[in-house]
N, C-alpha and C. Protein backbone atom coordinates (compact mmCIF):
# COMPACT_ATOMS: atom_id res chain seq x y z
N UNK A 1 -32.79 -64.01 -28.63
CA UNK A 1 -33.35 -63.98 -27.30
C UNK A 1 -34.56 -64.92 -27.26
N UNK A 2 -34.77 -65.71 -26.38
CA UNK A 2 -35.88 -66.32 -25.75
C UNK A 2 -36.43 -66.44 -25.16
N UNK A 3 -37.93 -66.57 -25.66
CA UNK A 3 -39.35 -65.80 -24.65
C UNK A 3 -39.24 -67.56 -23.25
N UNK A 4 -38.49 -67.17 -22.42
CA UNK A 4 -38.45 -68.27 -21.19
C UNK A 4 -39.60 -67.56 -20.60
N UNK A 5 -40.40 -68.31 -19.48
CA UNK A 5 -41.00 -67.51 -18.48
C UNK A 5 -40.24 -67.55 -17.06
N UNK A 6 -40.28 -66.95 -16.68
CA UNK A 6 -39.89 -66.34 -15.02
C UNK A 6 -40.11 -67.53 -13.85
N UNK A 7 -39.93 -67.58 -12.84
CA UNK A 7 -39.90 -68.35 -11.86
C UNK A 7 -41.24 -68.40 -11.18
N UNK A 8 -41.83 -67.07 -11.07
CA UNK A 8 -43.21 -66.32 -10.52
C UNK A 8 -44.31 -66.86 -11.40
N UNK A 9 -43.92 -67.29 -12.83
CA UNK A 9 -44.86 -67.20 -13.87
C UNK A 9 -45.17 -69.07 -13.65
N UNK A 10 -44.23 -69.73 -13.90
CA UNK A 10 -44.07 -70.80 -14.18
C UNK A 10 -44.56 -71.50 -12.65
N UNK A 11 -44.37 -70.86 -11.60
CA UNK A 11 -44.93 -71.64 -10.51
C UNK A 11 -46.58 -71.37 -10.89
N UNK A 12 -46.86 -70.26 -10.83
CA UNK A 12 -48.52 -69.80 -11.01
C UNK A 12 -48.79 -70.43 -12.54
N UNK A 13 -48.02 -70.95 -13.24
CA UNK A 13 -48.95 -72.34 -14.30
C UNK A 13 -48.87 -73.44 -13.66
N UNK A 14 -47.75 -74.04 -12.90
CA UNK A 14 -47.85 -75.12 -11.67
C UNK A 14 -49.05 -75.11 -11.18
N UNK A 15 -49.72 -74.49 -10.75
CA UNK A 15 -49.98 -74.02 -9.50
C UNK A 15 -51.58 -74.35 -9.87
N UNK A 16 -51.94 -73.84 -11.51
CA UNK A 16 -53.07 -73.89 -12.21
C UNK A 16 -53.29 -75.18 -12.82
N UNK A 17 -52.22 -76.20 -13.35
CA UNK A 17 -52.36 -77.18 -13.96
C UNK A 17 -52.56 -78.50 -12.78
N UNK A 18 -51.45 -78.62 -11.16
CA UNK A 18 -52.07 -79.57 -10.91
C UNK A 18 -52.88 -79.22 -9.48
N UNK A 19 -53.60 -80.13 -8.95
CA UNK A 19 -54.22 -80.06 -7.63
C UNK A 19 -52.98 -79.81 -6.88
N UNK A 20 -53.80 -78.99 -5.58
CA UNK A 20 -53.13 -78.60 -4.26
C UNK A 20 -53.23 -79.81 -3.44
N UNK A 21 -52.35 -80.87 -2.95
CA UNK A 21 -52.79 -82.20 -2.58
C UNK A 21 -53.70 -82.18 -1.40
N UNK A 22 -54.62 -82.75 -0.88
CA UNK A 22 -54.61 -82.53 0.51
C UNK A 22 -55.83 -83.40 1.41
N UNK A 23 -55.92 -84.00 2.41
CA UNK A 23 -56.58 -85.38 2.77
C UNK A 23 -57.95 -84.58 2.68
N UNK A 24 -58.70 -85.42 2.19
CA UNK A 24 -59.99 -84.66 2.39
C UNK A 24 -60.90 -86.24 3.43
N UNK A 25 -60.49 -87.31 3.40
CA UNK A 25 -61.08 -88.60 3.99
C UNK A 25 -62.39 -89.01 3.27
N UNK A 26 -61.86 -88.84 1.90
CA UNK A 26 -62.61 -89.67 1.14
C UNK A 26 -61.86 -90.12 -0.46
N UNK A 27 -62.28 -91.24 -0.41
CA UNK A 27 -61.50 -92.42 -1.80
C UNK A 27 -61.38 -91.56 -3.09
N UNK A 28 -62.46 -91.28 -3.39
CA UNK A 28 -61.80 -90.29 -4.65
C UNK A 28 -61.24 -88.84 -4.57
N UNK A 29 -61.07 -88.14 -3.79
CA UNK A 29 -60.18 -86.96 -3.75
C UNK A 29 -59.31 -87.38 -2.80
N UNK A 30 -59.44 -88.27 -1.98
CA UNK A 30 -57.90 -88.52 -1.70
C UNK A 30 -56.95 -89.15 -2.93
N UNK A 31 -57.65 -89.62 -3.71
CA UNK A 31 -56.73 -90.70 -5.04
C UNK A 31 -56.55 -89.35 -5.99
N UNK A 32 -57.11 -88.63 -5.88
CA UNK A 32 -57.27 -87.12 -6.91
C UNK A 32 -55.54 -86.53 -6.04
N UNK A 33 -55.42 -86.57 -4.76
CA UNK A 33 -54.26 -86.10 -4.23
C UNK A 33 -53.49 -86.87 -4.12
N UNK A 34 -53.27 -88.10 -4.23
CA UNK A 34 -51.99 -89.11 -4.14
C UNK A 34 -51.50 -88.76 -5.76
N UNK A 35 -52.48 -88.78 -6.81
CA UNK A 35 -51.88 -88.70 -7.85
C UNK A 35 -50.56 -86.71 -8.01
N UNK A 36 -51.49 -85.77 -7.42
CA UNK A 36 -50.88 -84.81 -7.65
C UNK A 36 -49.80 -85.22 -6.80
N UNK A 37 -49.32 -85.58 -5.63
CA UNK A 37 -48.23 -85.52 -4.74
C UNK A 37 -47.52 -86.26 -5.52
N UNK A 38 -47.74 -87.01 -6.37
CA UNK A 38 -46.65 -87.75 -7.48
C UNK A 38 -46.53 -86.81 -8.04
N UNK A 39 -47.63 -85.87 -9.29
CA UNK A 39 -46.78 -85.04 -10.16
C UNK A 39 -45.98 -84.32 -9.31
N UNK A 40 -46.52 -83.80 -8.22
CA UNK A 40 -45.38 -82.83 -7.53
C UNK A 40 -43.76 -83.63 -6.80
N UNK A 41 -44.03 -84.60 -6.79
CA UNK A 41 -42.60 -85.35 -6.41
C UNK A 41 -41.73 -85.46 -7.53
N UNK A 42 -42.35 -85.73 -8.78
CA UNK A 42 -41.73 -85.78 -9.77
C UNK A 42 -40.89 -84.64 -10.15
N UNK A 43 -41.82 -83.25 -10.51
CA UNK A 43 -41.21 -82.02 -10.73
C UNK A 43 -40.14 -81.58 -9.41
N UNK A 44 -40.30 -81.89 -7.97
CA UNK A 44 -39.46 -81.53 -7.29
C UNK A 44 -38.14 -82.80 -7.67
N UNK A 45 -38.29 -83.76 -8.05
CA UNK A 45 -36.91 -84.65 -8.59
C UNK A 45 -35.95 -83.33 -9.55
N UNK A 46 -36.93 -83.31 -10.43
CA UNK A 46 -36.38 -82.89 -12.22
C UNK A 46 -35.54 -81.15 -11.61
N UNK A 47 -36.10 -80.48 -10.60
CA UNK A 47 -35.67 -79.65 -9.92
C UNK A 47 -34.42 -79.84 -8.70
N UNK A 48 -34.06 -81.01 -8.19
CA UNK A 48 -33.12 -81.55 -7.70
C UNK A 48 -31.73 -81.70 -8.85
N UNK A 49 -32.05 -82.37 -9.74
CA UNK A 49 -31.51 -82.92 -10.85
C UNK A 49 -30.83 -81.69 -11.47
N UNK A 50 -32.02 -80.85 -11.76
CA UNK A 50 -31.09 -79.25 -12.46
C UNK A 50 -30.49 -78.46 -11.48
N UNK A 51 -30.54 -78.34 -10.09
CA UNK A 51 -29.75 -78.24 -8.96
C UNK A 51 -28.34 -78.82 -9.19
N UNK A 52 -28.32 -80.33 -9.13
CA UNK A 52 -27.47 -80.91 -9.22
C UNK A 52 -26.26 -80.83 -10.60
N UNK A 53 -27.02 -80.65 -11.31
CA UNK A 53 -26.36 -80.67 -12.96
C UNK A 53 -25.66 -79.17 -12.73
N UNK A 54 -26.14 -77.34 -11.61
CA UNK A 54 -25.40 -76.57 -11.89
C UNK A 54 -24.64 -76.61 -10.58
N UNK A 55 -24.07 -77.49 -9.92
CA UNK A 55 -23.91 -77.90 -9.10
C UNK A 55 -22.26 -78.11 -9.98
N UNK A 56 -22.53 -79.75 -9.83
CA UNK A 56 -21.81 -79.74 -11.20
C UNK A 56 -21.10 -79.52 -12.25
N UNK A 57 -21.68 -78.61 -12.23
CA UNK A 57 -20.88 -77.54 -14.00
C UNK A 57 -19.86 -77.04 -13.44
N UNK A 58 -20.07 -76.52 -12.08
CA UNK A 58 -18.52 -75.62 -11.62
C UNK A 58 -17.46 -76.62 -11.22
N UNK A 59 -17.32 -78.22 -11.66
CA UNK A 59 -16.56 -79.04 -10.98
C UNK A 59 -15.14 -78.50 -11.54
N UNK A 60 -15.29 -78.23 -12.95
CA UNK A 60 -13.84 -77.78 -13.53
C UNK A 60 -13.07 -76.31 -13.10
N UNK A 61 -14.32 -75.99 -12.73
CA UNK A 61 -13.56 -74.10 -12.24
C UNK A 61 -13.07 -74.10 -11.12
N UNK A 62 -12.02 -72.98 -11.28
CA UNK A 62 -11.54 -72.64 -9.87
C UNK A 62 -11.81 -72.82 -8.68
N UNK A 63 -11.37 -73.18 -7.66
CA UNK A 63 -11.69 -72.79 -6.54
C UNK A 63 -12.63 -71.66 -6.08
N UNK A 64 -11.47 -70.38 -6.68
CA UNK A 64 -11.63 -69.06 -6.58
C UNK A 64 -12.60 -68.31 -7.80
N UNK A 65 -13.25 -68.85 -8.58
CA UNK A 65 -14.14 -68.33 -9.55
C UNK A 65 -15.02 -67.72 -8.81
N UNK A 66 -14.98 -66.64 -9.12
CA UNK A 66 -16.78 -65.78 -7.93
C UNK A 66 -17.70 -66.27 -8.30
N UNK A 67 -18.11 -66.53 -10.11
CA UNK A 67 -19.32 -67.20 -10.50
C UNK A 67 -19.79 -68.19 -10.34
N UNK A 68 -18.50 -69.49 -9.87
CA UNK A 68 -18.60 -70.67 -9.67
C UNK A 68 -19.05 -70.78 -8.30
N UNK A 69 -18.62 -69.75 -7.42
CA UNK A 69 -18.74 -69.79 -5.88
C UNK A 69 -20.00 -69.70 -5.75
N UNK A 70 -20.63 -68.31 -6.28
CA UNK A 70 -21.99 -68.38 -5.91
C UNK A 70 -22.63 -69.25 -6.86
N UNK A 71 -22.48 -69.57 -7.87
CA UNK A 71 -23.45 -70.89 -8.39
C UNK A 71 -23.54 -72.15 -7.10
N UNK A 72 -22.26 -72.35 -6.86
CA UNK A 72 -22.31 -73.18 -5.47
C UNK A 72 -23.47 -73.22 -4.39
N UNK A 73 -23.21 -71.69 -4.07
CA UNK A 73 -23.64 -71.12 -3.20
C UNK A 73 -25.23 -71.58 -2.75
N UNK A 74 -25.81 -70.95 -4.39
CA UNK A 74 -26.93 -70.58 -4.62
C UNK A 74 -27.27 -72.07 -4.47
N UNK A 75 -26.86 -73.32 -5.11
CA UNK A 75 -27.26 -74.42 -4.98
C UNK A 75 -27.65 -75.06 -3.13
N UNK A 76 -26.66 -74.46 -2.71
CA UNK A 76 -26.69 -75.27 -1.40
C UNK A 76 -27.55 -74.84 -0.52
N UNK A 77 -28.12 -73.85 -1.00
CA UNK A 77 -28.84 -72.46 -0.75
C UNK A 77 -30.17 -73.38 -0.84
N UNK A 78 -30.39 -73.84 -1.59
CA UNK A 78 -31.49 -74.30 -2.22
C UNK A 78 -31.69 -75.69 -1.72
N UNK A 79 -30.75 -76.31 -1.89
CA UNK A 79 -30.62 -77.77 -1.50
C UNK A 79 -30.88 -77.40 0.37
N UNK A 80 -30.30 -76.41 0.93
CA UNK A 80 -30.47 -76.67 2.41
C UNK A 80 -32.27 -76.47 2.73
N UNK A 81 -33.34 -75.84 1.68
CA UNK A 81 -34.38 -75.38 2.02
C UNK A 81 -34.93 -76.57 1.52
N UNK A 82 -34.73 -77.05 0.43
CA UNK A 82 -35.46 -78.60 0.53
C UNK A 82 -35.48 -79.59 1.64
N UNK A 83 -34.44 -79.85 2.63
CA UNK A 83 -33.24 -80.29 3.74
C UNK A 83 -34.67 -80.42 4.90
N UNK A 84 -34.63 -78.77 4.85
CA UNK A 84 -35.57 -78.20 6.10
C UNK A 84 -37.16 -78.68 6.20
N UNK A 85 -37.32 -78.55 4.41
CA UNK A 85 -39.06 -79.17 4.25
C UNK A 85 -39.20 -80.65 4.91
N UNK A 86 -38.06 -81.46 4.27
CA UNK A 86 -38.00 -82.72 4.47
C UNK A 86 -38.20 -83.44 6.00
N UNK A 87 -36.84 -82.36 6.70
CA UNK A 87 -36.89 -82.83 7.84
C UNK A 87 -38.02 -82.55 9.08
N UNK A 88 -38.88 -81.08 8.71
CA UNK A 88 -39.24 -80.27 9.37
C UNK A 88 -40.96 -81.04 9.11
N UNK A 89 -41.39 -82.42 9.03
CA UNK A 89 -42.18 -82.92 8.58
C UNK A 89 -42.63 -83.60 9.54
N UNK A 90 -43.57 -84.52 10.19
CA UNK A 90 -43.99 -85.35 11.20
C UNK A 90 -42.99 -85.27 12.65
């Protein structure tokens, strides 16, 4: 068995390690937030990517696999709430 951490855990070390981005209208904490909106673009890629990869995995299964369905599921699930951030913007 392996000590993974949780979803709850791992956002709240996110959460601690980089800045919350956000304009403040000045040169160095705005450059303090362009840099975090990169780390955070980055980690939301690498989170696309493992989306995509269990996405993926069910290409060989059934149609009818229940596990494959909701792995599906759960992906598109996910992929539609990224969808919404994106679009739901300016």
């Amino acid at each position: 068995m392996t000590n993974k951490l949780n979803s709850k855990q791992i956002s709240s070390l996110l959460e601690a390690l980089i800045d919350t981005p956000h304009w403040h209208g000045e040169t160095n904490a705005d450059n303090e937030s362009l840099e975090a909106i990169e780390t955070w673009g980055d980690i939301a890629y690498v989170a696309l990517q493992k989306l995509t990869d269990a996405f993926d995995s069910t290409s060989n299964a059934p149609k009818t696999n229940g596990s494959a369905i909701e792995i599906r599921d759960a992906v598109r699930e996910n992929a539609e709430v990224f969808k919404e951030y994106i679009q739901g913007g300016d």
